[in-house]
N, C-alpha and C. Protein backbone atom coordinates (compact mmCIF):
# COMPACT_ATOMS: atom_id res chain seq x y z
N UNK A 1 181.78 107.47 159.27
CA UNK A 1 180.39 107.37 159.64
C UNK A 1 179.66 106.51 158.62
N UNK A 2 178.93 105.89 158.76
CA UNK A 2 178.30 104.84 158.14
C UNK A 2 177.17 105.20 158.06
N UNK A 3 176.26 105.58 156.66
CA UNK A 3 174.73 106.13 156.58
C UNK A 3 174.09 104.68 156.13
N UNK A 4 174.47 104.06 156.10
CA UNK A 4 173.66 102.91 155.65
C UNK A 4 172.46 102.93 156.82
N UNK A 5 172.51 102.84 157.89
CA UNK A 5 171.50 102.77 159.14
C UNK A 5 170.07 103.94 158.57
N UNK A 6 171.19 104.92 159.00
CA UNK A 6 169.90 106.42 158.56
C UNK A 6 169.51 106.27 157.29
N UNK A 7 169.85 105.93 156.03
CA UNK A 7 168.93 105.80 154.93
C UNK A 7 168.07 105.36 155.18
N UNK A 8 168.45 103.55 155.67
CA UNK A 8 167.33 103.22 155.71
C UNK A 8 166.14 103.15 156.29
N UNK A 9 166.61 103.76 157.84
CA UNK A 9 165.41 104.54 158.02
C UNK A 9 164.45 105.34 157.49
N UNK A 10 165.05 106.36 157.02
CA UNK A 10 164.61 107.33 156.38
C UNK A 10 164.02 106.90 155.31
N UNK A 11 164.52 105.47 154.65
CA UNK A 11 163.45 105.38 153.34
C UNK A 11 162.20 104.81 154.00
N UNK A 12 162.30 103.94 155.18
CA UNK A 12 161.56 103.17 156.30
C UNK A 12 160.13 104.35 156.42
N UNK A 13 160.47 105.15 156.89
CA UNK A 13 159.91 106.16 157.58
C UNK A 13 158.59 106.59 156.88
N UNK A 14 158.52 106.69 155.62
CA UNK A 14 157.26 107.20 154.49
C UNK A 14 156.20 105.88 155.17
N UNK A 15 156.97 104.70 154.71
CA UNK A 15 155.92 103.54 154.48
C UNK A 15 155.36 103.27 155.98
N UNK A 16 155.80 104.09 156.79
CA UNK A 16 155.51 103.76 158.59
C UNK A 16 154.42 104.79 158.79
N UNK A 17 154.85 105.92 158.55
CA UNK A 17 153.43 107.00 158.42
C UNK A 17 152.20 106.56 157.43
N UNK A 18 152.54 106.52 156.20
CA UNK A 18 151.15 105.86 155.38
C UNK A 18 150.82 104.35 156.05
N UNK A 19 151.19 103.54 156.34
CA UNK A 19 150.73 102.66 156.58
C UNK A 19 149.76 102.62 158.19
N UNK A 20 150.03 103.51 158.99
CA UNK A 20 149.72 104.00 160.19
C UNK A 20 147.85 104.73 159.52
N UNK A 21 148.36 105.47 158.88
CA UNK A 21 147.63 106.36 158.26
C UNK A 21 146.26 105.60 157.79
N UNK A 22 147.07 104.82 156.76
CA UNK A 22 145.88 103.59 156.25
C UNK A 22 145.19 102.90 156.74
N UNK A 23 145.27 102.74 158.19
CA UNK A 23 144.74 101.61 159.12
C UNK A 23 143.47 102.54 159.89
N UNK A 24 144.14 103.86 159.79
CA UNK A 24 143.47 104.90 160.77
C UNK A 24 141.88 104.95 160.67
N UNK A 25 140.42 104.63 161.35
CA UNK A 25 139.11 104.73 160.56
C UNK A 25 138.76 105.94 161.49
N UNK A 26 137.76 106.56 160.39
CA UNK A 26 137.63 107.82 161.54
C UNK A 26 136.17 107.57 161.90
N UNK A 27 135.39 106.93 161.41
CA UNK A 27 133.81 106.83 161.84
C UNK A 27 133.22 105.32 161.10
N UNK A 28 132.39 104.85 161.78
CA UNK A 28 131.59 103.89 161.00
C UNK A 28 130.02 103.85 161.14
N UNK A 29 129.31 103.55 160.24
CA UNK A 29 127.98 103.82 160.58
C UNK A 29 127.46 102.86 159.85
N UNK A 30 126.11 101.48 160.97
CA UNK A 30 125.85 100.06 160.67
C UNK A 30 123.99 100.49 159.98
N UNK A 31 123.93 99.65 159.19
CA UNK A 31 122.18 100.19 159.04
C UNK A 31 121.88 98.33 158.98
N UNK A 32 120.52 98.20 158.56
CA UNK A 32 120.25 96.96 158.05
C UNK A 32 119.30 97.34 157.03
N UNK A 33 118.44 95.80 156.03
CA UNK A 33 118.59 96.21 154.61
C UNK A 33 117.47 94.72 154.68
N UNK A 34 116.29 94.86 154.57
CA UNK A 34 115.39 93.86 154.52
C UNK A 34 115.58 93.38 153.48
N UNK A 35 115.21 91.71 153.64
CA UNK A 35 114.90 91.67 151.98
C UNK A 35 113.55 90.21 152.51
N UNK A 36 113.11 90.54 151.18
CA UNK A 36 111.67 89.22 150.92
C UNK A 36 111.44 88.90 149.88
N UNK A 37 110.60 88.08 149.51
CA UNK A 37 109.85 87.04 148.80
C UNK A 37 108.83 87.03 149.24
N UNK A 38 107.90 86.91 148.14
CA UNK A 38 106.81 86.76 148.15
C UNK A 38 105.94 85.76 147.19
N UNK A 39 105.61 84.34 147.75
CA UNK A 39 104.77 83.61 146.74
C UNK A 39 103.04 83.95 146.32
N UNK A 40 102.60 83.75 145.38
CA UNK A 40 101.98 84.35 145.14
C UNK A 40 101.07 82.85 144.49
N UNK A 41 99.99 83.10 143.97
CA UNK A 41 98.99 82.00 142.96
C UNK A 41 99.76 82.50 141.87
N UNK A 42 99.98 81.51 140.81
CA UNK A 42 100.20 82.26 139.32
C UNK A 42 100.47 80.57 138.65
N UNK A 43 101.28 80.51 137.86
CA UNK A 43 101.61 79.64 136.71
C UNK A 43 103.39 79.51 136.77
N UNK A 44 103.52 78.33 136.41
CA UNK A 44 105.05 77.86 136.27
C UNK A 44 105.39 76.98 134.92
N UNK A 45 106.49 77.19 134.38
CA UNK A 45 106.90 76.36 133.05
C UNK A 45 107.61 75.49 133.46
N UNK A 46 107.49 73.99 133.11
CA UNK A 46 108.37 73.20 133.60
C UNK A 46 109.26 72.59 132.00
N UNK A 47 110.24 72.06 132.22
CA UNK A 47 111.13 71.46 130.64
C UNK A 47 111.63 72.92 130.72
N UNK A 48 111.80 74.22 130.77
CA UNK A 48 112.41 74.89 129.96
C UNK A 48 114.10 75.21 130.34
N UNK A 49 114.37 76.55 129.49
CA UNK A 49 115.50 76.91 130.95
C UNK A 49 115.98 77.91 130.14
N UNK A 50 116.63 78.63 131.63
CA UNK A 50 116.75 79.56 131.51
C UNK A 50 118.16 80.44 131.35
N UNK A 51 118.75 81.23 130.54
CA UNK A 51 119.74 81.69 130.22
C UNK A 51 119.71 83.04 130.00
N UNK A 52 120.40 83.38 130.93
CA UNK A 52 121.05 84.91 131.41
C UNK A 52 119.28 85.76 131.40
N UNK A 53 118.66 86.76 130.54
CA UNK A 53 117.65 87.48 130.77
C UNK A 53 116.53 86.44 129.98
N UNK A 54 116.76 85.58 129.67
CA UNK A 54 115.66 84.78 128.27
C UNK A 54 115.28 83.14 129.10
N UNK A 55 114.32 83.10 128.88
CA UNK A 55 113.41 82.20 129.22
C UNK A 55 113.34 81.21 127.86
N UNK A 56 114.09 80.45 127.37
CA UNK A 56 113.52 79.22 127.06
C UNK A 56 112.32 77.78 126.69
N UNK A 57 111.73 77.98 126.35
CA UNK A 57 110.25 77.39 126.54
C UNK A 57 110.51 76.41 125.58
N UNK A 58 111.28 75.84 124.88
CA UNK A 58 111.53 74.97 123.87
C UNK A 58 111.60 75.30 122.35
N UNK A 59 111.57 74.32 121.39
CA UNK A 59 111.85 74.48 119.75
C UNK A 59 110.98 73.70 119.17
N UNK A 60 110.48 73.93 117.82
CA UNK A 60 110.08 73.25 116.86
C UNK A 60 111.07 72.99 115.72
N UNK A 61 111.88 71.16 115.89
CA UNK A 61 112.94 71.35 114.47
C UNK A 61 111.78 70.63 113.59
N UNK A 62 111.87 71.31 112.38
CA UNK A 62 111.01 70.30 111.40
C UNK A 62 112.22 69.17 111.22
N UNK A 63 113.07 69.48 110.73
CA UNK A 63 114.14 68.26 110.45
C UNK A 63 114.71 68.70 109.23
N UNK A 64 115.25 68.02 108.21
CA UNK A 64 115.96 68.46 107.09
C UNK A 64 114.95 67.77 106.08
N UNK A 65 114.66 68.64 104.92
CA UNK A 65 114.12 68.08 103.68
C UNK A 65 114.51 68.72 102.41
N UNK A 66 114.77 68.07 101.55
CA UNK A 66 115.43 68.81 100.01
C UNK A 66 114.42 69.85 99.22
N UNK A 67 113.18 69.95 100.06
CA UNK A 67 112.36 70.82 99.16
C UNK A 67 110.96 70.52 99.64
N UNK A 68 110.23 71.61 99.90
CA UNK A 68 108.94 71.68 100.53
C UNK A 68 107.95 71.51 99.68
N UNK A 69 107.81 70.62 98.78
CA UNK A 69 106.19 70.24 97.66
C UNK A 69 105.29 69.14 98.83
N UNK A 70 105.93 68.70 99.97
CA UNK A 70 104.96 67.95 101.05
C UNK A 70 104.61 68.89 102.07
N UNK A 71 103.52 68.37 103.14
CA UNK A 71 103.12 68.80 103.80
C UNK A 71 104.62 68.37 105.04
N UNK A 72 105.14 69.32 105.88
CA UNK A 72 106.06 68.72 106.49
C UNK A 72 105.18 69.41 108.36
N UNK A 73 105.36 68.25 109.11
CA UNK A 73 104.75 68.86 110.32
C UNK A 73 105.77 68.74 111.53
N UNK A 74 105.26 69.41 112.47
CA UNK A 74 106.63 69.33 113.98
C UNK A 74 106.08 69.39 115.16
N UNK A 75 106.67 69.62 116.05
CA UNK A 75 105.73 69.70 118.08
C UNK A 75 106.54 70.75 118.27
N UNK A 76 106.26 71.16 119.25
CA UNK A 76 107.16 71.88 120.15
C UNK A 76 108.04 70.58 121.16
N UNK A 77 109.22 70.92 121.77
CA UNK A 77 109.72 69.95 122.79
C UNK A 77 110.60 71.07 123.88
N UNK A 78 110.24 70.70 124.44
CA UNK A 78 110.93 71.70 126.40
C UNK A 78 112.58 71.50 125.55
N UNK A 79 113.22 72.41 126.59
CA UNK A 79 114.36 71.95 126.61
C UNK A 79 115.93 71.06 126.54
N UNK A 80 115.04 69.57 127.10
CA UNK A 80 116.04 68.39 126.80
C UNK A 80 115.73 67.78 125.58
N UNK A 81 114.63 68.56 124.93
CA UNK A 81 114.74 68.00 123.15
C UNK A 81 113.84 66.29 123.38
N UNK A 82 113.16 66.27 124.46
CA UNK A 82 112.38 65.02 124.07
C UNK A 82 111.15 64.56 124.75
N UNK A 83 110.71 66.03 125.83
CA UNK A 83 109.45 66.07 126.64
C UNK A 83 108.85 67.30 126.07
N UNK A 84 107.67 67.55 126.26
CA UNK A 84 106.98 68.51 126.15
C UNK A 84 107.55 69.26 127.15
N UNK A 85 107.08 70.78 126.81
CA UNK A 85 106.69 72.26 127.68
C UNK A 85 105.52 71.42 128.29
N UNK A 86 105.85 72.22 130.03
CA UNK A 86 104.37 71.88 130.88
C UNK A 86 104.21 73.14 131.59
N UNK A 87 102.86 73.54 131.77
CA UNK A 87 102.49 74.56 132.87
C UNK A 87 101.76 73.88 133.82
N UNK A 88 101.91 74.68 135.26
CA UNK A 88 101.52 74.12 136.07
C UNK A 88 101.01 75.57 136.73
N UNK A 89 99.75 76.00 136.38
CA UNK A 89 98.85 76.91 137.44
C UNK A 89 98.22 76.42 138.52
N UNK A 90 98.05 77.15 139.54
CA UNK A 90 96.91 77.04 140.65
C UNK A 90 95.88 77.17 140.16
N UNK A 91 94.81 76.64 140.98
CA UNK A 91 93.36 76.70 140.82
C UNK A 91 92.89 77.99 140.79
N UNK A 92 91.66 78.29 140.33
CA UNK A 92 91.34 79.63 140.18
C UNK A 92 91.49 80.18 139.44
N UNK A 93 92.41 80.04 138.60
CA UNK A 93 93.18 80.99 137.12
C UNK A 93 92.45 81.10 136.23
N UNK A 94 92.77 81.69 135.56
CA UNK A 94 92.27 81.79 133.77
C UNK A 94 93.48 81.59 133.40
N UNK A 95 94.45 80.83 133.01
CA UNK A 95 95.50 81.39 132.47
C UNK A 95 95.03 80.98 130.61
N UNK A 96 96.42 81.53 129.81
CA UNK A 96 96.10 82.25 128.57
C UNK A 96 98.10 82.00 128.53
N UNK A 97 97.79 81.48 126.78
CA UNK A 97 99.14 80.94 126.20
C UNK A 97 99.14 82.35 125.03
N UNK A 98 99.46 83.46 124.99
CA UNK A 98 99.74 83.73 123.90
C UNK A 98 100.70 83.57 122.75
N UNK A 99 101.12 83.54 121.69
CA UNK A 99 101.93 83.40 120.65
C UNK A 99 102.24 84.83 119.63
N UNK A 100 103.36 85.25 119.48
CA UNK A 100 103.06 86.43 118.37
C UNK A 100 103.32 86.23 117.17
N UNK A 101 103.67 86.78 116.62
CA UNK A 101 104.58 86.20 114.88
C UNK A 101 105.28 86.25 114.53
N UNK A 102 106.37 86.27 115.72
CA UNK A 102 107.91 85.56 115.39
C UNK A 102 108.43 86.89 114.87
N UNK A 103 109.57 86.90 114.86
CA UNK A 103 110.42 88.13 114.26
C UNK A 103 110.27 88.23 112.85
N UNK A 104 109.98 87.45 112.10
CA UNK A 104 110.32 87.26 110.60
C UNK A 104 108.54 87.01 109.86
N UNK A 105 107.43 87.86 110.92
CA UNK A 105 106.32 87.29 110.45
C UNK A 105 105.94 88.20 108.72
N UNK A 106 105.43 87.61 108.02
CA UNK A 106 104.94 88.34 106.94
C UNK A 106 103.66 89.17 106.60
N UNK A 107 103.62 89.69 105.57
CA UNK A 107 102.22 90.66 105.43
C UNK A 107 101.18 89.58 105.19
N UNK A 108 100.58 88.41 105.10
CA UNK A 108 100.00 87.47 105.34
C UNK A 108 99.60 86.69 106.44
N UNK A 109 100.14 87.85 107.24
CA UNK A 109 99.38 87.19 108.96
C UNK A 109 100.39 85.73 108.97
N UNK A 110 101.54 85.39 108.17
CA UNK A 110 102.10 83.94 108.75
C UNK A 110 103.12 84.01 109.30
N UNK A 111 103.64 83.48 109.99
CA UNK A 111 104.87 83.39 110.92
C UNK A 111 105.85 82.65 109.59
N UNK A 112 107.07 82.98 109.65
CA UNK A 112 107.85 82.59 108.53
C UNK A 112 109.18 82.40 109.11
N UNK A 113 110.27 81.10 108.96
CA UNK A 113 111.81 81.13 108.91
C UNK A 113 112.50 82.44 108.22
N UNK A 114 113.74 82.25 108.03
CA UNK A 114 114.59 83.14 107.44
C UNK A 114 115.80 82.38 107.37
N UNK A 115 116.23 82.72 106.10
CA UNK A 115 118.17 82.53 105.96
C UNK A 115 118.31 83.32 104.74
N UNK A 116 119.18 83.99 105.13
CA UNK A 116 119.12 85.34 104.47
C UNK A 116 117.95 86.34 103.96
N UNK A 117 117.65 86.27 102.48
CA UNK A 117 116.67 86.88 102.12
C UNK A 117 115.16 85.75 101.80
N UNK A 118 115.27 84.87 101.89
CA UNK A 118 114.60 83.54 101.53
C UNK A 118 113.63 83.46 102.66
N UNK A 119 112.44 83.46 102.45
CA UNK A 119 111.36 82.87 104.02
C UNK A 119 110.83 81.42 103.66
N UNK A 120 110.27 80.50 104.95
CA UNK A 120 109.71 79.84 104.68
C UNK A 120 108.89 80.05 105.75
N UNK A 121 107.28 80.14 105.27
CA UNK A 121 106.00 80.73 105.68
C UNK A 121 105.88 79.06 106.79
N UNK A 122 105.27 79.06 107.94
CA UNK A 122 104.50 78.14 108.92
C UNK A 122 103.57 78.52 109.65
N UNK A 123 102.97 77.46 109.95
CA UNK A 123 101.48 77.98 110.66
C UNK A 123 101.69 76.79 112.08
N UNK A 124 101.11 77.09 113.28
CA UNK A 124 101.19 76.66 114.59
C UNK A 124 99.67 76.37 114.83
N UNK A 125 99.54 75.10 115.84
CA UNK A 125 98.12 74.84 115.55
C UNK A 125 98.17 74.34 117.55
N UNK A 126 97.21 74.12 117.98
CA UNK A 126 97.03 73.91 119.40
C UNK A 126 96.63 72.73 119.27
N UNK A 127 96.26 71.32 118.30
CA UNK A 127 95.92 70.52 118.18
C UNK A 127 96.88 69.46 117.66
N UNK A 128 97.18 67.67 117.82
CA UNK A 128 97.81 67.07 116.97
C UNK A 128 96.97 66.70 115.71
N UNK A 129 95.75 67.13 115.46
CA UNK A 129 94.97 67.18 113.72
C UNK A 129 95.29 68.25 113.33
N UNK A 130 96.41 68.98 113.31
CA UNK A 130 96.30 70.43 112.74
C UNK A 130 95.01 70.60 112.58
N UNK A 131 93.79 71.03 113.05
CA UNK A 131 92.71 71.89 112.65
C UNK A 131 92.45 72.96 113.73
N UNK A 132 92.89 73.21 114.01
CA UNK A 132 92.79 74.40 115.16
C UNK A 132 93.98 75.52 115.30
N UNK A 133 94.54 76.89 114.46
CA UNK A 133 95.39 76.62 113.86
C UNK A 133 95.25 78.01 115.15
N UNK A 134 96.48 78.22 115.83
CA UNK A 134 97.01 79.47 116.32
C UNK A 134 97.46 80.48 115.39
N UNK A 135 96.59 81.46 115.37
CA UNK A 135 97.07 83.17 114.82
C UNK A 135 97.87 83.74 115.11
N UNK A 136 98.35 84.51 114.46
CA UNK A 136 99.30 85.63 114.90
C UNK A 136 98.54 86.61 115.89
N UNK A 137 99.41 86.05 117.58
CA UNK A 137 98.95 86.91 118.20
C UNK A 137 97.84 86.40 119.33
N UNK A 138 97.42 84.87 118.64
CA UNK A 138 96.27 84.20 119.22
C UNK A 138 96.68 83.28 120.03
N UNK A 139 96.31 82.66 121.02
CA UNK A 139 95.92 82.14 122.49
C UNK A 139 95.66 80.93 122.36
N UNK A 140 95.90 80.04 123.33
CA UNK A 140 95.78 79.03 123.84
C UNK A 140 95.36 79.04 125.35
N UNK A 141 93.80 78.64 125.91
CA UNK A 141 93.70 78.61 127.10
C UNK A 141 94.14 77.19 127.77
N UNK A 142 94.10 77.52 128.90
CA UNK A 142 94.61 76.32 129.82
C UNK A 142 93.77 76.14 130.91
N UNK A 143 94.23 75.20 131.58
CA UNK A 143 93.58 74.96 132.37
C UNK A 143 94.24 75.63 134.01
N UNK A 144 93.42 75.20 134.95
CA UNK A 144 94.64 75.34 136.54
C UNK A 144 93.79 74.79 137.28
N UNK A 145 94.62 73.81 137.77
CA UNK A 145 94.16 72.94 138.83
C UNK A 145 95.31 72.70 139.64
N UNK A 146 96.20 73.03 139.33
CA UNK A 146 97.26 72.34 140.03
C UNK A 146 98.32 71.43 140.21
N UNK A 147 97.60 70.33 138.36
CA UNK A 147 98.60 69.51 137.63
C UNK A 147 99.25 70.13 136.65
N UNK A 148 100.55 69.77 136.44
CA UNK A 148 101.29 70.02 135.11
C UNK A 148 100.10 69.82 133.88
N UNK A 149 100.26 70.45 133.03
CA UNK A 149 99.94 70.05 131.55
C UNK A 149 100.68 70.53 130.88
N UNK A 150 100.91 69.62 129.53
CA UNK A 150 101.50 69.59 128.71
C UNK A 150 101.30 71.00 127.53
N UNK A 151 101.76 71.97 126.85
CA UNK A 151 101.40 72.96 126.20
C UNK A 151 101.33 72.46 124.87
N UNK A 152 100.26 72.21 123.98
CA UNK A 152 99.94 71.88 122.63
C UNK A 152 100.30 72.42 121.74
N UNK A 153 101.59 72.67 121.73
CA UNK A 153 102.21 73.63 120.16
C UNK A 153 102.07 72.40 119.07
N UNK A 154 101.72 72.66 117.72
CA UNK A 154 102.08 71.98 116.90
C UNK A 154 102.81 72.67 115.72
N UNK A 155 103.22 72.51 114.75
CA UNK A 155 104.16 73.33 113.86
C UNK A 155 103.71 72.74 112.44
N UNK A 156 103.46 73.31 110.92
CA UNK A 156 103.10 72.94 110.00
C UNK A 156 103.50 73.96 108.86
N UNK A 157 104.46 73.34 108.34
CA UNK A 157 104.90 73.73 106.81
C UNK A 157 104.07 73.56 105.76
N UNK A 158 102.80 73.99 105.25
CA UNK A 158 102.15 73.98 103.86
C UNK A 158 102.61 74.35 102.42
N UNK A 159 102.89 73.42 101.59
CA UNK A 159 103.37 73.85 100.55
C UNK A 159 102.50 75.12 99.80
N UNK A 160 101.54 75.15 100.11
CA UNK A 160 100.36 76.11 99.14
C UNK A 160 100.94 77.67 99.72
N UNK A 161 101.52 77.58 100.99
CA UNK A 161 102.00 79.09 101.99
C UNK A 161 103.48 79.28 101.12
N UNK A 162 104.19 78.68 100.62
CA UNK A 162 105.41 78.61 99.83
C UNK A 162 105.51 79.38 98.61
N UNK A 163 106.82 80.45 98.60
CA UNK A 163 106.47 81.26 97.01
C UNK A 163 107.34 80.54 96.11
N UNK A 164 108.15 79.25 96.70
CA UNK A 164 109.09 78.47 96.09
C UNK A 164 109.01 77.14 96.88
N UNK A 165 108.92 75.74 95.97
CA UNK A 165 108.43 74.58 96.71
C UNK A 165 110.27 74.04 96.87
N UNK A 166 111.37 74.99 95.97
CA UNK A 166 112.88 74.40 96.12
C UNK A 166 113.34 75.75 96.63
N UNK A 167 113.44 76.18 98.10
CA UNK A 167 114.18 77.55 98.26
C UNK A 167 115.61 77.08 98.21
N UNK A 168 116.19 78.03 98.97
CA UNK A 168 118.07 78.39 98.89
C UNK A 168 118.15 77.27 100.01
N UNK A 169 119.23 76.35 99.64
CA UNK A 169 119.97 75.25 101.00
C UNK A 169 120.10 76.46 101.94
N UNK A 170 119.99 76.12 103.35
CA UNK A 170 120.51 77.12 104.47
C UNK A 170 119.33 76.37 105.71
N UNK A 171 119.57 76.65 106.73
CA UNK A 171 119.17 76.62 107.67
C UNK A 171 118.42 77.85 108.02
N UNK A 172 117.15 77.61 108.09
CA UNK A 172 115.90 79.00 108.39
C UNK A 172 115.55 78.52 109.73
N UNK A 173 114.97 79.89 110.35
CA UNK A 173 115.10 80.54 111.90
C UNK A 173 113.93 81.19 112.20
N UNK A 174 113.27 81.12 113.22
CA UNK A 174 112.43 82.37 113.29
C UNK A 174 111.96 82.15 115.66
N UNK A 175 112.01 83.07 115.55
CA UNK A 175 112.02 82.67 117.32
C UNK A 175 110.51 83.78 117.57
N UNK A 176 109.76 82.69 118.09
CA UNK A 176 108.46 83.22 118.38
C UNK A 176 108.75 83.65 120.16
N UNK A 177 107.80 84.69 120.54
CA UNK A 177 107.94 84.95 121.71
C UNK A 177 106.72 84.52 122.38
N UNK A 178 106.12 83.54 123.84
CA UNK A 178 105.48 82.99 123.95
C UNK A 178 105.19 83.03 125.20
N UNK A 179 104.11 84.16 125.73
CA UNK A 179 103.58 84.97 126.82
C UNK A 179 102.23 84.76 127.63
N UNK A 180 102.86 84.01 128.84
CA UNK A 180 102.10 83.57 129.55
C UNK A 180 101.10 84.24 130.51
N UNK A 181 100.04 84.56 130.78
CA UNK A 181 99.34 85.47 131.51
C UNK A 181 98.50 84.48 132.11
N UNK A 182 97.81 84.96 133.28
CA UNK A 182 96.70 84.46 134.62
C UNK A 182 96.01 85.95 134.77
């Protein structure tokens, strides 16, 4: 007698019931699931971009210098590093640029770099004469009409804000957060 046949049935046989089994549905039940959008009046950033939860709005590099005894100054620039940040509100708005004081701000109300323990103190101004100098915390209004404009950051290293005119070589950091309201 030859079992080769009946084994392999028999090993056959499991994978014929579960697989029967697996296919088997015993109920289904369909719903639906709205979804929308909604545009609204408000304000838009143009130059920036955006990465994973963080919004982008651009940088101020001062550039490289061996030691801060000059006045060293900077802009802000959008994203591709060579246009301005632009907002573009609807008419009607008030909108409002706030600024805070950066992660690394000091007990002197100044916004300051960092590399390691070392700061270097800066001040932000809404003007290209530096005389109009943004606070910690303080505003820039805008306009809304409906054209882009350009956002007036300016950036200014004062040697007199300095507790050292030769700090530590390193690359200093400070990321301001920059909160747009209507």
């Amino acid at each position: 007698m030859n079992l080769r046949p009946v084994l392999l049935l028999c090993a056959l046989f499991p994978f014929t019931t579960f697989s029967s089994y697996a296919n088997t549905v015993l109920g289904t039940l369909s719903g639906q699931i709205g979804v929308q959008v909604t545009i609204s009046e408000g304000c838009t950033v143009g130059n920036n971009n955006s990465k994973g939860t963080v919004n982008e709005w651009g940088s101020i590099n001062f550039g490289t210098y061996a030691d801060l005894s000059n006045i060293i100054n900077g802009t802000v620039l959008g994203s591709n590093g060579t246009d301005t940040v632009t907002v573009t509100c609807t008419s009607g708005l008030s909108p409002t640029l706030k600024l805070d004081g950066g992660v690394n701000e000091t007990a002197k109300n100044l916004r300051s770099m960092i590399s390691g323990s070392t700061t270097i103190p800066y001040r932000l101004y809404s003007d290209a004469s530096y005389s109009k100098e943004i606070a910690v915390d303080g505003s820039i209004s805008l306009t809304s009409d409906g054209t882009a404009q350009n956002i007036p950051i300016y950036g200014r290293i004062i040697p007199s804000d300095q507790l050292s005119s030769a700090p530590t070589a390193g690359t200093y950091t400070d990321t301001v957060t920059a909160t747009l309201s209507w």
